[in-house]
N, C-alpha and C. Protein backbone atom coordinates (compact mmCIF):
# COMPACT_ATOMS: atom_id res chain seq x y z
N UNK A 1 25.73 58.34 65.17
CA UNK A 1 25.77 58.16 66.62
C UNK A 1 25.47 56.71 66.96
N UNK A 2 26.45 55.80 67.60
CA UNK A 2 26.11 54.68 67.96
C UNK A 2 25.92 54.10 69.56
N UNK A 3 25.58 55.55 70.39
CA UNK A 3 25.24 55.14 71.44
C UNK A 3 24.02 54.46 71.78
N UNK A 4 22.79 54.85 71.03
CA UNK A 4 21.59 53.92 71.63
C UNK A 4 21.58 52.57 70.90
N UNK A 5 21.49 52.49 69.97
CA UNK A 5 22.45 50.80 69.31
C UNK A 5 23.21 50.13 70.39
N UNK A 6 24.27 50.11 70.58
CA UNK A 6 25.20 49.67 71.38
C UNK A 6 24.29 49.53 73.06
N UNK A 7 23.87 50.56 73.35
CA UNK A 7 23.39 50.22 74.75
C UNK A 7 22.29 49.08 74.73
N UNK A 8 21.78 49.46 73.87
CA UNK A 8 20.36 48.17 73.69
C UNK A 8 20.80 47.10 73.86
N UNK A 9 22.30 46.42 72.89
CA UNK A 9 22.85 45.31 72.98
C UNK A 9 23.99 45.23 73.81
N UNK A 10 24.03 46.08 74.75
CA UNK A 10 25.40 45.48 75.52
C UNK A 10 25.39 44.50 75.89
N UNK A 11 24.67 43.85 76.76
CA UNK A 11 24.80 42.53 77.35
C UNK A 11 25.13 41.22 76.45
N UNK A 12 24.13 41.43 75.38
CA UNK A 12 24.48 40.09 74.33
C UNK A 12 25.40 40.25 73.71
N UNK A 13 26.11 41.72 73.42
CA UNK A 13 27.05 42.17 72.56
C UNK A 13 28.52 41.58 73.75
N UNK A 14 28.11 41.95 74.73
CA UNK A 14 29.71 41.17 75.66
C UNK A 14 29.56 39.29 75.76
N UNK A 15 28.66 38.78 75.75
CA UNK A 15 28.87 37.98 76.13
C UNK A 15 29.10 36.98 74.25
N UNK A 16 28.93 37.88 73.42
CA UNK A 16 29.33 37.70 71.62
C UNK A 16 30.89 37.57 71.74
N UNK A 17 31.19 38.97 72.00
CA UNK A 17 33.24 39.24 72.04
C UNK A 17 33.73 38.65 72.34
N UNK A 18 33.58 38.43 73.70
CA UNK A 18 34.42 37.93 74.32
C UNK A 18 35.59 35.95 73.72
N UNK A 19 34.58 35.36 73.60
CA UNK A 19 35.14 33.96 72.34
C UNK A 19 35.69 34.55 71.45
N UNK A 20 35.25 34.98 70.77
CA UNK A 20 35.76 35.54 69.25
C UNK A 20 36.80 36.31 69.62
N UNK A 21 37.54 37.41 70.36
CA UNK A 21 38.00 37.95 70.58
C UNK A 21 39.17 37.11 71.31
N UNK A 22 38.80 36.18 72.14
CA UNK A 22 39.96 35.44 72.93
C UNK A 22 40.44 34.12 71.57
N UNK A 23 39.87 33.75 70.69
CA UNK A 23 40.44 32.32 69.70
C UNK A 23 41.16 32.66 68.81
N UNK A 24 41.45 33.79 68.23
CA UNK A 24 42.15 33.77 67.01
C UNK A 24 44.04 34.46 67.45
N UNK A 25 45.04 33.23 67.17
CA UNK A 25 46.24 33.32 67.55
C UNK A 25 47.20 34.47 66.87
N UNK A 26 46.27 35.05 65.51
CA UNK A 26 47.06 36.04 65.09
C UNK A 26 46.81 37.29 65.60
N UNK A 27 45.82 37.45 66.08
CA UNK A 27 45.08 38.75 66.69
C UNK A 27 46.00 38.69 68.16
N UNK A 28 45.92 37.43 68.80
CA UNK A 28 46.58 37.37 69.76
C UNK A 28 48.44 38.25 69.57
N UNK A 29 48.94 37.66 68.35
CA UNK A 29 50.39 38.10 68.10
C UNK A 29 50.38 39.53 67.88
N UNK A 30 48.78 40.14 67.13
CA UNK A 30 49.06 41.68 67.03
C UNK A 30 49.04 42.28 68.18
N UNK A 31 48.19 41.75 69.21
CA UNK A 31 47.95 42.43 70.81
C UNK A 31 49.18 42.45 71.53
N UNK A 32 49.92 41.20 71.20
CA UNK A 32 51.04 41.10 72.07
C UNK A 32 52.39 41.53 71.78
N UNK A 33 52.32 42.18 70.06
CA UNK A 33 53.20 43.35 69.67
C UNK A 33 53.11 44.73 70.17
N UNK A 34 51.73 45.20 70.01
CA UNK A 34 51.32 46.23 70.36
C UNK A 34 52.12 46.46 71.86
N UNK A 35 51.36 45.37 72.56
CA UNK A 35 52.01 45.50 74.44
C UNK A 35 53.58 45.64 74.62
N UNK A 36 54.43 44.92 73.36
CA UNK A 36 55.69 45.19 73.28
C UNK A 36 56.27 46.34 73.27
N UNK A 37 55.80 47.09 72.32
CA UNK A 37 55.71 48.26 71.76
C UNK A 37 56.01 49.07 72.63
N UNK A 38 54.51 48.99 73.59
CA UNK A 38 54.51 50.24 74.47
C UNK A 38 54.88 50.33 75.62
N UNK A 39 55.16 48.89 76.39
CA UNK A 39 55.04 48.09 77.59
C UNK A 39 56.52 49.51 78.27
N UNK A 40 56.63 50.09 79.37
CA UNK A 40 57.25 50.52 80.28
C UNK A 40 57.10 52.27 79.42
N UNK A 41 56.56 52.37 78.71
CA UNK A 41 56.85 54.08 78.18
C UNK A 41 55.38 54.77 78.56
N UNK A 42 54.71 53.95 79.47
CA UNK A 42 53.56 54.86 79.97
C UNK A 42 51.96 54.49 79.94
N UNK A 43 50.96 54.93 80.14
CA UNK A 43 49.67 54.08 79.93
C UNK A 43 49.16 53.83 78.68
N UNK A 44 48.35 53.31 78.52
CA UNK A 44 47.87 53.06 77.20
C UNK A 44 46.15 53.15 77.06
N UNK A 45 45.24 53.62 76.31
CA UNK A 45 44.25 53.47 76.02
C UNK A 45 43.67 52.42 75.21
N UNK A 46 42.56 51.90 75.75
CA UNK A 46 41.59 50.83 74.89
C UNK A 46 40.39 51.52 74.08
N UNK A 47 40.45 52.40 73.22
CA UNK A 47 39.38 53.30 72.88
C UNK A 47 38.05 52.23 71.89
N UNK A 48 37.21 52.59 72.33
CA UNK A 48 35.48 51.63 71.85
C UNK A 48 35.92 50.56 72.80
N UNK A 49 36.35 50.82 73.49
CA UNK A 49 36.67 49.11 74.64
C UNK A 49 35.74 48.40 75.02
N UNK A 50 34.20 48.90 74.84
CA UNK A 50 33.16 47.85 74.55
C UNK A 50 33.16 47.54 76.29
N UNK A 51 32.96 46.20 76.24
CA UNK A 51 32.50 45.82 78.08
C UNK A 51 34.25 45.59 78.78
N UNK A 52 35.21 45.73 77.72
CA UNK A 52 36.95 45.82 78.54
C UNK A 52 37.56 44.47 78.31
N UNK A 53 37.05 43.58 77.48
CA UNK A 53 37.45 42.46 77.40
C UNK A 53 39.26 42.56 77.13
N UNK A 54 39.59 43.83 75.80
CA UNK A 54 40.90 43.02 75.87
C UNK A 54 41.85 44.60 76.83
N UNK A 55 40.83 45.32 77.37
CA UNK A 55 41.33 46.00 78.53
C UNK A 55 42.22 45.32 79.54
N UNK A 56 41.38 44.46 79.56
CA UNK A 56 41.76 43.68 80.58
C UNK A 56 43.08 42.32 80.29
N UNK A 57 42.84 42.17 78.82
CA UNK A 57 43.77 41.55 78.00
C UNK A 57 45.37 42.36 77.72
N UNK A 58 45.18 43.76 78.13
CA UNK A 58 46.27 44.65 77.90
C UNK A 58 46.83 44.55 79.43
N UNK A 59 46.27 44.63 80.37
CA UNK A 59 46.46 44.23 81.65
C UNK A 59 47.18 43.72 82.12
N UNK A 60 47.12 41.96 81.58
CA UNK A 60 47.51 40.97 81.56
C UNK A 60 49.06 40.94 80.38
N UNK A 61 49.43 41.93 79.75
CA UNK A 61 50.83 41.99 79.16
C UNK A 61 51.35 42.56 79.88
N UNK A 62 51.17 42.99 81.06
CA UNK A 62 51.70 44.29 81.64
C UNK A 62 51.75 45.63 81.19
N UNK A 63 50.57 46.13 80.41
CA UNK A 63 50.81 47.64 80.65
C UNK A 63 49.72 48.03 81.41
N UNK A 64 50.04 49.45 81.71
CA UNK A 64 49.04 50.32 82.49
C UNK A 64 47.71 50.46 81.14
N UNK A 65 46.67 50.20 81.68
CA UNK A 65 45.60 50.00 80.47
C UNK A 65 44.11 50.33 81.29
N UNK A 66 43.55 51.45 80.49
CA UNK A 66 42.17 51.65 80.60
C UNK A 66 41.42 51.74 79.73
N UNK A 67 40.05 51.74 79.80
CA UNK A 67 39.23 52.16 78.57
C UNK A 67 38.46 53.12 78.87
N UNK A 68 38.11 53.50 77.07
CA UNK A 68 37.37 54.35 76.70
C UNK A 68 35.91 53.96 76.12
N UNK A 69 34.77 54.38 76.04
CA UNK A 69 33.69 54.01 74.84
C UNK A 69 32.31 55.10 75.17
N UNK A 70 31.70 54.97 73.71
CA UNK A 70 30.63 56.11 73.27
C UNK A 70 29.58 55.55 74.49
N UNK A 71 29.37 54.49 74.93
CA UNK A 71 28.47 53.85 75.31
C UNK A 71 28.51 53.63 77.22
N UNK A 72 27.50 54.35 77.63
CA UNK A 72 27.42 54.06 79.25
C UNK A 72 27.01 52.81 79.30
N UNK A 73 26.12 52.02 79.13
CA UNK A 73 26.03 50.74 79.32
C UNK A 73 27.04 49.77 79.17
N UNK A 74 28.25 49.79 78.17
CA UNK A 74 29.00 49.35 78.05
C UNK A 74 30.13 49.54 79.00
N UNK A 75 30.00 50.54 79.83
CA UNK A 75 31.18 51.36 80.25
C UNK A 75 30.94 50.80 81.79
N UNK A 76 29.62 50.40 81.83
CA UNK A 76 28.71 49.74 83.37
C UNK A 76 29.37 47.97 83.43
N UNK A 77 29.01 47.90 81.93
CA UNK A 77 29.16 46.23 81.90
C UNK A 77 31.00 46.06 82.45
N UNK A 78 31.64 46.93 81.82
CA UNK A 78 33.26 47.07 81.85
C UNK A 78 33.46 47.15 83.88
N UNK A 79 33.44 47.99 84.02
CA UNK A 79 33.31 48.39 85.24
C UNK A 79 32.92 47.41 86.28
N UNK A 80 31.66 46.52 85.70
CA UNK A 80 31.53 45.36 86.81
C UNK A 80 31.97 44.08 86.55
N UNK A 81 33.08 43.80 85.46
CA UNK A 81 33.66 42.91 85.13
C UNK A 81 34.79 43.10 85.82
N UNK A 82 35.22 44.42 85.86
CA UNK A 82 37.10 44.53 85.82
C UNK A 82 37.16 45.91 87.11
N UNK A 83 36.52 45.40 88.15
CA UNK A 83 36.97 46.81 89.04
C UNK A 83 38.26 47.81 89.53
N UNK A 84 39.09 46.72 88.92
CA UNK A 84 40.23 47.26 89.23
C UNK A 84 40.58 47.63 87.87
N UNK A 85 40.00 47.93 87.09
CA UNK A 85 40.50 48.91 85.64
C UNK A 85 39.52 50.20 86.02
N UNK A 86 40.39 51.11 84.73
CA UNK A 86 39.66 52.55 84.88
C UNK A 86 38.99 52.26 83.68
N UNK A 87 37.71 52.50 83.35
CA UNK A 87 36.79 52.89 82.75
C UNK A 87 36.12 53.98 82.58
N UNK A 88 35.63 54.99 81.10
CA UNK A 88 35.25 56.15 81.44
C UNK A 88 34.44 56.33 80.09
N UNK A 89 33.49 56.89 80.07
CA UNK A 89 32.22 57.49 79.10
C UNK A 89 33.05 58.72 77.96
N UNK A 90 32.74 58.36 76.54
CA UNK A 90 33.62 59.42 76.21
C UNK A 90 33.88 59.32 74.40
N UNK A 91 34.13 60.11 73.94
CA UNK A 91 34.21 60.02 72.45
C UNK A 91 35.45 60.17 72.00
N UNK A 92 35.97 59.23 70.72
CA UNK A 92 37.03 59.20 70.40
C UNK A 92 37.32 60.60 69.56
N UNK A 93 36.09 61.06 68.87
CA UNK A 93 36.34 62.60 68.68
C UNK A 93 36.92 63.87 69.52
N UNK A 94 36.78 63.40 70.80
CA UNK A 94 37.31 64.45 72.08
C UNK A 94 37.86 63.94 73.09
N UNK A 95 38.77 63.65 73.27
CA UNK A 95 39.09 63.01 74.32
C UNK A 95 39.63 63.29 75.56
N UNK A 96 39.38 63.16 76.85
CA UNK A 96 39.37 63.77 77.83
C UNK A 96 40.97 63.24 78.26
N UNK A 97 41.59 63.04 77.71
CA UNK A 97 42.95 62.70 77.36
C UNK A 97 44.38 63.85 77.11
N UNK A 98 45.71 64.10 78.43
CA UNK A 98 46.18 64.95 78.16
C UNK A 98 47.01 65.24 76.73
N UNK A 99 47.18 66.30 76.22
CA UNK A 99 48.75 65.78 75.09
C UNK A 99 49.30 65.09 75.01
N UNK A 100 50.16 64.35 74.14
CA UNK A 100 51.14 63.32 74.52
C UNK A 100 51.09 62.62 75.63
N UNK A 101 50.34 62.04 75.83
CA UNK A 101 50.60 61.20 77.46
C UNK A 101 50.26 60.06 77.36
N UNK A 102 49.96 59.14 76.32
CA UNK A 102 49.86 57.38 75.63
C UNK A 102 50.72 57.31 75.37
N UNK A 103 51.38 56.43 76.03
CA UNK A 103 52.15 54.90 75.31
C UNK A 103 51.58 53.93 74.18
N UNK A 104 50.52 54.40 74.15
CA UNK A 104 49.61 53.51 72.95
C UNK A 104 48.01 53.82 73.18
N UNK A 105 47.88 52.99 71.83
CA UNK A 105 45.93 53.31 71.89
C UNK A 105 45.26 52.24 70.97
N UNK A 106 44.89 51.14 71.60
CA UNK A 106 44.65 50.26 71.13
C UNK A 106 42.98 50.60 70.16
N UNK A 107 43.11 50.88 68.83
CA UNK A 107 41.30 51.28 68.41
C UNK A 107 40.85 49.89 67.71
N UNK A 108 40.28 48.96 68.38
CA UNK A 108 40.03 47.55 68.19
C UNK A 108 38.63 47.44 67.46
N UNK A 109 38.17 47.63 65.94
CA UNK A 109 37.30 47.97 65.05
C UNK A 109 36.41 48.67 65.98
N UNK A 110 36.82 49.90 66.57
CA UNK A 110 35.96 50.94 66.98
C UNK A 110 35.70 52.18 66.10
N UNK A 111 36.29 51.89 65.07
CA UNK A 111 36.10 53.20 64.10
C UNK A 111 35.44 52.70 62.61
N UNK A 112 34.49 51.49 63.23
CA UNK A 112 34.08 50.98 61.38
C UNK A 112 33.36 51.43 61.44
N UNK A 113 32.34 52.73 62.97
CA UNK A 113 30.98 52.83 62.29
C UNK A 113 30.94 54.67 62.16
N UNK A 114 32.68 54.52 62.07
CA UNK A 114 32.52 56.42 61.65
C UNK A 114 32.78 56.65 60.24
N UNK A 115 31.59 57.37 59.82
CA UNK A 115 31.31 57.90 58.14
C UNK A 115 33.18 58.77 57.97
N UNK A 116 33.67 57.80 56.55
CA UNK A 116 34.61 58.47 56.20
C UNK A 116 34.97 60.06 56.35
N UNK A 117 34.01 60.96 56.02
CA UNK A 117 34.57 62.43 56.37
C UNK A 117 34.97 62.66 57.19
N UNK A 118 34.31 61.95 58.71
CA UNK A 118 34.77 62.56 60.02
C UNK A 118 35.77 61.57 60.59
N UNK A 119 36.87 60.49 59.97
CA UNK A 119 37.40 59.77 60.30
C UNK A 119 39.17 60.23 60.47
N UNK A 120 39.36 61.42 59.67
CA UNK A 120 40.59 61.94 59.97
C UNK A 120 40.66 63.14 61.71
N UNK A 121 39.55 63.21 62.04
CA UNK A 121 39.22 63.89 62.95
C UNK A 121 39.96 63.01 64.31
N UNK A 122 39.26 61.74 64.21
CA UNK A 122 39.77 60.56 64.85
C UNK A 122 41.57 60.31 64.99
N UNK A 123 41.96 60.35 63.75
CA UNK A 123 43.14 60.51 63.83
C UNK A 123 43.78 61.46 64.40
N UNK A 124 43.14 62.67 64.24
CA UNK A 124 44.17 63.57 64.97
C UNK A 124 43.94 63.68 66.60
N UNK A 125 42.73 63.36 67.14
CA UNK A 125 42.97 62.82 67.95
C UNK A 125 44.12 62.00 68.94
N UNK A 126 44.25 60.65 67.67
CA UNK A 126 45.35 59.65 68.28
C UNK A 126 46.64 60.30 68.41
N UNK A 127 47.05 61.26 67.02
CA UNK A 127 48.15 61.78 67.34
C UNK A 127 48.24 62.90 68.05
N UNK A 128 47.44 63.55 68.70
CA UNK A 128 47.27 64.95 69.97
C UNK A 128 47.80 63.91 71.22
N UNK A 129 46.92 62.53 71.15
CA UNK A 129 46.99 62.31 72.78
C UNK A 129 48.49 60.93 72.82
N UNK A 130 49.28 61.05 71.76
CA UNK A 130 50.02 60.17 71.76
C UNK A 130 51.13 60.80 72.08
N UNK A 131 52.09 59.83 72.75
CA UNK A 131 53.89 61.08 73.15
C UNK A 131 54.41 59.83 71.93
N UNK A 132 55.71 61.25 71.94
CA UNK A 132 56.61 60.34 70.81
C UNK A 132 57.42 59.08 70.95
N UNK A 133 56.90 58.44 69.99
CA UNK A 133 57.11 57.23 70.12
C UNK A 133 56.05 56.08 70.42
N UNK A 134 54.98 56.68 70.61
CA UNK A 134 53.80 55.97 71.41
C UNK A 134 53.54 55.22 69.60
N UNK A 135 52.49 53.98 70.20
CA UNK A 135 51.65 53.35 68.60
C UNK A 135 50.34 53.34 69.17
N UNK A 136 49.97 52.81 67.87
CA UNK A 136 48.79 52.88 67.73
C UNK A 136 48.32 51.28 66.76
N UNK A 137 47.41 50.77 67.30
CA UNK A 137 47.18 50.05 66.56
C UNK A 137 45.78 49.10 66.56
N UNK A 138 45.23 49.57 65.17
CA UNK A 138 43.74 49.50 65.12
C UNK A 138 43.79 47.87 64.27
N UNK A 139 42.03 47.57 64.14
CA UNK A 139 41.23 46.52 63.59
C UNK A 139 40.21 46.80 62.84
N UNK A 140 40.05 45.79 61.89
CA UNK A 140 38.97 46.85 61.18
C UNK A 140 38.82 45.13 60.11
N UNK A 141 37.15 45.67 59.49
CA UNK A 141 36.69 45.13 58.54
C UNK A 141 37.58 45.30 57.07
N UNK A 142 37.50 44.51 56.11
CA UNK A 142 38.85 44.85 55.58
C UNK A 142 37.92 45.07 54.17
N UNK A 143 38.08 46.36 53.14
CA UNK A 143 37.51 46.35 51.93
C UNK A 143 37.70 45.25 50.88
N UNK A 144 37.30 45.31 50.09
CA UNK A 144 38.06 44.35 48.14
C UNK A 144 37.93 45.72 47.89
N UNK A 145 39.42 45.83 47.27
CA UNK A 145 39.53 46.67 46.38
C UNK A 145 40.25 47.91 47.46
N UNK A 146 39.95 49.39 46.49
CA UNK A 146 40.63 50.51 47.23
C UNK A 146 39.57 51.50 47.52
N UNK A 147 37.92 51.38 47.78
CA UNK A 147 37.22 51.86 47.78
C UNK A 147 36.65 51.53 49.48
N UNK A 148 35.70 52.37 50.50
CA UNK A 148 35.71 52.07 51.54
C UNK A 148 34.10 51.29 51.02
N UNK A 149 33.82 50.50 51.82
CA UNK A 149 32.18 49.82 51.44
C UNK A 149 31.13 50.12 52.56
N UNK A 150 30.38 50.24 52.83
CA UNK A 150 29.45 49.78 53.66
C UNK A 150 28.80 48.62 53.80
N UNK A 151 27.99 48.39 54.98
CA UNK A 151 27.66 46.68 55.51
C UNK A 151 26.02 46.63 56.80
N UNK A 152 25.39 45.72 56.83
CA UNK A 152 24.92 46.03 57.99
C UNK A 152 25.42 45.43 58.92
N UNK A 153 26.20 45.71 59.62
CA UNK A 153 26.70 45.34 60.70
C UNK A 153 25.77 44.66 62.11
N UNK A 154 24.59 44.84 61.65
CA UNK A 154 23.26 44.29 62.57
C UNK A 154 23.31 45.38 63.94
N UNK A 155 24.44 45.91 64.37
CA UNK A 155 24.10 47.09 65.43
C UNK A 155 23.41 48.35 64.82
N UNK A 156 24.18 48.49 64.05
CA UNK A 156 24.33 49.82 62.98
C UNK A 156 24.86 49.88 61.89
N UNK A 157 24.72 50.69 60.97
CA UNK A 157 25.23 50.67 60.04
C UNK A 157 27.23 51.02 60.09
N UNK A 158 28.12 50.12 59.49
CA UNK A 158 29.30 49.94 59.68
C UNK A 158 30.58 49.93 58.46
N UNK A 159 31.59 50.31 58.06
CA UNK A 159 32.30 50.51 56.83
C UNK A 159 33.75 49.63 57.41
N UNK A 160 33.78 48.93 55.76
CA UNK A 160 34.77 48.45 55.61
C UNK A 160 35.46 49.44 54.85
N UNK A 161 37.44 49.22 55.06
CA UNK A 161 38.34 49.78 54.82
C UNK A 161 39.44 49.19 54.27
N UNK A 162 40.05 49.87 53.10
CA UNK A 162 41.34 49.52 53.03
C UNK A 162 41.92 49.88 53.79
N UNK A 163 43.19 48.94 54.16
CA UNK A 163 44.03 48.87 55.33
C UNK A 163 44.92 50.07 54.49
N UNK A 164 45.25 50.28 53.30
CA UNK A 164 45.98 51.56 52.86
C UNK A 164 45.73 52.98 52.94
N UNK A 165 44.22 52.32 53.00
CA UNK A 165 43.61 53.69 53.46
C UNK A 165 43.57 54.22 55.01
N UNK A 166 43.74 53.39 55.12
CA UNK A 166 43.79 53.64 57.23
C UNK A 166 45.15 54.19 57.25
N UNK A 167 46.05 53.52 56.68
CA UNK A 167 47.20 54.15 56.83
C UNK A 167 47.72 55.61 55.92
N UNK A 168 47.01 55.64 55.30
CA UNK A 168 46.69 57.01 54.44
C UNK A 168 46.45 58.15 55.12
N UNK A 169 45.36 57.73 55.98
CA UNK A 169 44.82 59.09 56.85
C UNK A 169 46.08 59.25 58.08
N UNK A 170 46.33 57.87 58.75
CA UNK A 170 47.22 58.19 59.76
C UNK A 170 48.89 59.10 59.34
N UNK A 171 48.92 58.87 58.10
CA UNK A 171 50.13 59.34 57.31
C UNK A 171 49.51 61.25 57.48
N UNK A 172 48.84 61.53 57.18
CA UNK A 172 48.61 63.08 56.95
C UNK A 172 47.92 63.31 58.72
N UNK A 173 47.67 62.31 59.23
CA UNK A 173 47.93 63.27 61.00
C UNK A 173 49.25 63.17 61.70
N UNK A 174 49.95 62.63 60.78
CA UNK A 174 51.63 62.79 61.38
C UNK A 174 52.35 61.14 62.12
N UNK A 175 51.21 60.28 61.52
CA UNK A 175 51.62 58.41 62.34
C UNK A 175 52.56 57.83 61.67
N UNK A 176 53.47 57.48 61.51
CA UNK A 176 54.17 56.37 60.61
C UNK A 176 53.73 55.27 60.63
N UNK A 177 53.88 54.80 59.46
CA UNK A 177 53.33 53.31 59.47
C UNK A 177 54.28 52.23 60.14
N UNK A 178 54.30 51.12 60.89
CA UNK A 178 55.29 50.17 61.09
C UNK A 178 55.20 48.88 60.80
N UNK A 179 53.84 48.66 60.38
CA UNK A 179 53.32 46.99 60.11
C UNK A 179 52.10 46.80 59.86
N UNK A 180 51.80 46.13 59.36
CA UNK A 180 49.96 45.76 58.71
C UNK A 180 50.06 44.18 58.38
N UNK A 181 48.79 43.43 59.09
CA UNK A 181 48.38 42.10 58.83
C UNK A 181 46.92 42.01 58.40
N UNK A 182 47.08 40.84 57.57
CA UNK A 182 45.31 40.35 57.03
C UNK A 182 45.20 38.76 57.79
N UNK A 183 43.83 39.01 58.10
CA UNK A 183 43.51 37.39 58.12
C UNK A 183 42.29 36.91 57.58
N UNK A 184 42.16 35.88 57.21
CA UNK A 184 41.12 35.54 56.95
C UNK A 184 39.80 35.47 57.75
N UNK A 185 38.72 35.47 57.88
CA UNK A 185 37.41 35.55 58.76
C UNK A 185 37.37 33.78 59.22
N UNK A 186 36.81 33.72 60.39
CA UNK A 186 37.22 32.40 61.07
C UNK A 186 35.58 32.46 61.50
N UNK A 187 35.20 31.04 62.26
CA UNK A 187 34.46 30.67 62.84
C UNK A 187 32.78 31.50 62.69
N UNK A 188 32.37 32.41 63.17
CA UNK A 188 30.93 33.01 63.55
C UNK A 188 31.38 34.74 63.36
N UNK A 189 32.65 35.52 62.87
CA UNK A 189 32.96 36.38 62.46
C UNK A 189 32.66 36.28 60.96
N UNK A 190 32.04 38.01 60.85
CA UNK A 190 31.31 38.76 59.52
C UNK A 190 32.66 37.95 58.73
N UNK A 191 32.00 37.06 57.31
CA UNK A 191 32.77 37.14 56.37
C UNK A 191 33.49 37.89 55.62
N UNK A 192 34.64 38.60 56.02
CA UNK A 192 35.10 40.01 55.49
C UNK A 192 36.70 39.16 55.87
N UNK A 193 37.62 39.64 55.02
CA UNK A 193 38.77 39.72 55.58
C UNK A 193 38.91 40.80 56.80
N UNK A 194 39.95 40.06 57.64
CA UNK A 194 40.61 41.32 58.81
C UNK A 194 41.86 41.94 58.71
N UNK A 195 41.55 43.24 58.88
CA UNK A 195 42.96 43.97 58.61
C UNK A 195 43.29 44.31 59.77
N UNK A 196 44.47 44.41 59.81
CA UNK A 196 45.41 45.60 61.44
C UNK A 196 46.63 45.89 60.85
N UNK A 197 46.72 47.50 61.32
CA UNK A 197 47.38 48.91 60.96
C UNK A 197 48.67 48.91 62.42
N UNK A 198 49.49 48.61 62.38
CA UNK A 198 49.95 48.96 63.48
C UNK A 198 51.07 50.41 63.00
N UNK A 199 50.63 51.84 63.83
CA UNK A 199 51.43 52.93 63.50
C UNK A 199 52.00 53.86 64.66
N UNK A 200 53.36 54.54 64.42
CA UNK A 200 53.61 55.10 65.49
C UNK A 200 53.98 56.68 65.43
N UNK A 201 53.82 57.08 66.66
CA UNK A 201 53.90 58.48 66.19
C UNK A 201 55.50 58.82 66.50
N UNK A 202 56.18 60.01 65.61
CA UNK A 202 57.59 59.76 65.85
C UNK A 202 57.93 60.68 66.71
């Protein structure tokens, strides 16, 4: 459970993201595929959207874009940044989200701090609340090797992943894969390579 973690640090934790999250030009090219992707086939979710930074970054491509996260404090900080976004309290395990009704679901390393067993759960999730054709496309700490690791992530405890493996699980909830990038760790980001999964449901 990473709600009382996260609430403790919301404030320092938004005003952390936000740089790091706006400087790196490849992250920028995955966001602005993603928005391609989905841009006119319907809304899209920001799930762990944290205080809405790239909520609001999805916004700004033109799609219909709200967020999701485990965390009310975060969901407060979001809310008084971006009033004109929807923001809402909520778990990526359940989502108050109809069938098929995403155009996309942006999971922006919101799933490094769920223990492997319960991580295909997540997936089926994405593919319940996705319509066909919708993507999906996550971030994540990136493993060595084909084994998942653990880390202290200084909030909580947090797991790195093979990016094959992400796409492993999304393969048996029914996602196709369409693209995957690495980058290297930059500036004041955890020394880890970065991976992104971009997958769609057919």
């Amino acid at each position: 459970m990473t709600v009382t973690p996260y609430d403790a640090v919301a404030v320092q934790y938004a005003e952390f993201v936000g740089p790091v999250w706006d400087g790196d030009p490849l992250d920028r090219a995955a966001w602005t595929a993603f928005a391609d992707y989905a841009r006119g086939r319907g809304p899209v979710a920001d799930l762990g959207c944290g205080p809405g930074h790239l909520t609001a970054h999805l916004r700004s491509l033109g799609l219909d874009a709200s967020g999701v996260d485990l965390s009310p404090a975060m969901v407060e900080l979001a809310r008084a940044a971006h009033p004109d976004l929807r923001f809402a309290v909520g778990s990526m395990a359940a989502l108050d989200i109809a069938d098929g009704s995403l155009a996309g679901i942006l999971s922006w390393y919101s799933v490094i701090h769920t223990p492997p067993a319960e991580l295909p759960g997540y997936f089926a999730e994405f593919a319940r609340t996705l319509a066909p054709g919708g993507v999906l496309l996550l971030g994540c700490f990136e493993a060595d090797g084909d084994v998942v690791t653990t880390f202290d992530h200084k909030v909580t405890l947090a797991y790195r992943w093979p990016v094959a493996e992400l796409a492993r699980l999304g393969a048996a909830a029914g996602l196709a894969e369409v693209g995957r990038m690495h980058r290297e760790h930059t500036g004041d980001e955890r020394p880890f390579r970065q991976g992104r999964l971009l997958l769609r449901k057919p």
